[in-house]
C-alpha atoms as a PDB file:
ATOM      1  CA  UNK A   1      94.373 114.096 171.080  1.00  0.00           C
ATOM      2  CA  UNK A   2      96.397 111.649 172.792  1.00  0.00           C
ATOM      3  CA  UNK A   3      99.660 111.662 172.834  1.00  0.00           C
ATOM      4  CA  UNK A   4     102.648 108.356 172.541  1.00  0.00           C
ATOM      5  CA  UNK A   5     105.227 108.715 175.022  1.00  0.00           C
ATOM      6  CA  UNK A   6     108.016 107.011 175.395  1.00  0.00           C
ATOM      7  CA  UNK A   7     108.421 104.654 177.940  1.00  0.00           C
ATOM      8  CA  UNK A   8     112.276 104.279 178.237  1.00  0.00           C
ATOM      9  CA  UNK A   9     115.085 105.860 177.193  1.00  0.00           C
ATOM     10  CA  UNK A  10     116.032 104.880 173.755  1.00  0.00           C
ATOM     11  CA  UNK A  11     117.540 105.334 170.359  1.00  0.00           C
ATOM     12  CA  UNK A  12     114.973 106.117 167.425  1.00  0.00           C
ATOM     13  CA  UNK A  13     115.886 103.855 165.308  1.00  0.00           C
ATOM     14  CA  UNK A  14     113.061 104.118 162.303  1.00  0.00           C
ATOM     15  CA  UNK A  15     109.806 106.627 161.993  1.00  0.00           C
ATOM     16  CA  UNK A  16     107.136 105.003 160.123  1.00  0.00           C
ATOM     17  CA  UNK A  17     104.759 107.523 159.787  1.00  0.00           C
ATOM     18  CA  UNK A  18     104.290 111.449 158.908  1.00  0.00           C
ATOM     19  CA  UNK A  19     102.338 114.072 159.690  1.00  0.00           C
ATOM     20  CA  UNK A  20      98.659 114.117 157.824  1.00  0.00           C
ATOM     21  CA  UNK A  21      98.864 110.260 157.649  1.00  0.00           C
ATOM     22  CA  UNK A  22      96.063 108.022 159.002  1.00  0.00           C
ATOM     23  CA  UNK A  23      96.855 105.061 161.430  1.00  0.00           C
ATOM     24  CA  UNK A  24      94.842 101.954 162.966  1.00  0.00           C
ATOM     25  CA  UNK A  25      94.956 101.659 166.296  1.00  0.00           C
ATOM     26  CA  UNK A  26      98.109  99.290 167.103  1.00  0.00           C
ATOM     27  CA  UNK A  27      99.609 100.422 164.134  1.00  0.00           C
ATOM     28  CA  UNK A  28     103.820 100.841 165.202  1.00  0.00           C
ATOM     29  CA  UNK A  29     104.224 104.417 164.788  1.00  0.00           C
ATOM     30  CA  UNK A  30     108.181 104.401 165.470  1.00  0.00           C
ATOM     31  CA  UNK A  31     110.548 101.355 166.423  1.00  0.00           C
ATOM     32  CA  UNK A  32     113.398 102.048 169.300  1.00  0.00           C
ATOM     33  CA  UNK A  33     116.247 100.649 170.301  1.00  0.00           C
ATOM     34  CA  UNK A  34     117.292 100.290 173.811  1.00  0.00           C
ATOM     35  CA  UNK A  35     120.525  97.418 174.443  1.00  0.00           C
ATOM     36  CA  UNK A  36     120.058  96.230 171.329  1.00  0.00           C
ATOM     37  CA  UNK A  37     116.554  95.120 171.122  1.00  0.00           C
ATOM     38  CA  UNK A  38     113.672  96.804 168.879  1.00  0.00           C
ATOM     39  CA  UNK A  39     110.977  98.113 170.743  1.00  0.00           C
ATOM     40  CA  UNK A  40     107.993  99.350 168.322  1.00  0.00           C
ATOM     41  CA  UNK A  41     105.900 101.856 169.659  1.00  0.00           C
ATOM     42  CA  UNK A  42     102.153 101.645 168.162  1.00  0.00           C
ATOM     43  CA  UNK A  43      99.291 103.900 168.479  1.00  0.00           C
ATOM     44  CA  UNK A  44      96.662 103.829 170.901  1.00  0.00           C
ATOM     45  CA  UNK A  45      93.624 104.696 168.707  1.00  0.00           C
ATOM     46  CA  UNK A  46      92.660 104.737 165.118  1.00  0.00           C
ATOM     47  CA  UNK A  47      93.359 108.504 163.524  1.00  0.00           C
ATOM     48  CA  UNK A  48      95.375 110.892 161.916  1.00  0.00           C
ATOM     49  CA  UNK A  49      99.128 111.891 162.495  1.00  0.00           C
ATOM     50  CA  UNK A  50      98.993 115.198 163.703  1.00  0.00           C
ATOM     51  CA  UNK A  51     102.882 115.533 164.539  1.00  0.00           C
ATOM     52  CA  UNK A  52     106.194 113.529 164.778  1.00  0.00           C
ATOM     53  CA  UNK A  53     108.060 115.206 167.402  1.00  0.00           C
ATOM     54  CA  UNK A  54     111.354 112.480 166.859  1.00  0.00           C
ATOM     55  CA  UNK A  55     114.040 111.735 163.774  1.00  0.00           C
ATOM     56  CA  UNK A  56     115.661 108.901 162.754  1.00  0.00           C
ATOM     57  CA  UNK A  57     119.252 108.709 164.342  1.00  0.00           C
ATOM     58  CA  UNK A  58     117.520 110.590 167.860  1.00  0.00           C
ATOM     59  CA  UNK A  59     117.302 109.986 171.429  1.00  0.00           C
ATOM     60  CA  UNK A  60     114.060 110.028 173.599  1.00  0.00           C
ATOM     61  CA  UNK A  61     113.757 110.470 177.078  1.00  0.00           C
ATOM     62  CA  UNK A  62     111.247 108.536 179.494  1.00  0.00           C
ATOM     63  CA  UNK A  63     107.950 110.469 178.826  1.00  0.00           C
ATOM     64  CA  UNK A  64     109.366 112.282 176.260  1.00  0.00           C
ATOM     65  CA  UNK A  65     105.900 112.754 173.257  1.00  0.00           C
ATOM     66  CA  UNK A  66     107.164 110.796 170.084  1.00  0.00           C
ATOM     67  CA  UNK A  67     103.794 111.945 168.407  1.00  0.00           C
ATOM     68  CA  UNK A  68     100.214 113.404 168.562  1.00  0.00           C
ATOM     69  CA  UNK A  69      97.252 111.411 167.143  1.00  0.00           C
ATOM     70  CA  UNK A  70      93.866 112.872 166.106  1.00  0.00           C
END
């Protein structure tokens, strides 16, 4: 199960996925925003959404898990 971190602190901008969903590897999960640039965050590995751990309108932390893939 690995799991996305995030690599900077940031502003969750969108979430593009839910729970239960299946994703291709490279796939942008959520996009950030960090001094006004997007950053999309994609998935490592084809599978299945286990959990979102971020909202729209959030801050993440560096290392912080945005989300689980099986």
């Amino acid at each position: 199960m690995p799991d996305v971190e995030a690599e900077m602190v940031a502003n969750v901008w969108k979430v593009l996925v839910s729970p239960g969903q299946a994703v291709s590897a490279g796939e942008t999960l959520v996009i950030l925003e960090s001094m006004k640039m997007e950053i999309p965050v994609e998935s490592p590995v084809d599978g299945t959404v286990s959990a979102v751990n971020v909202e729209e309108g959030g801050v993440v932390q560096e290392g912080d898990i945005i989300a689980t893939i099986d």
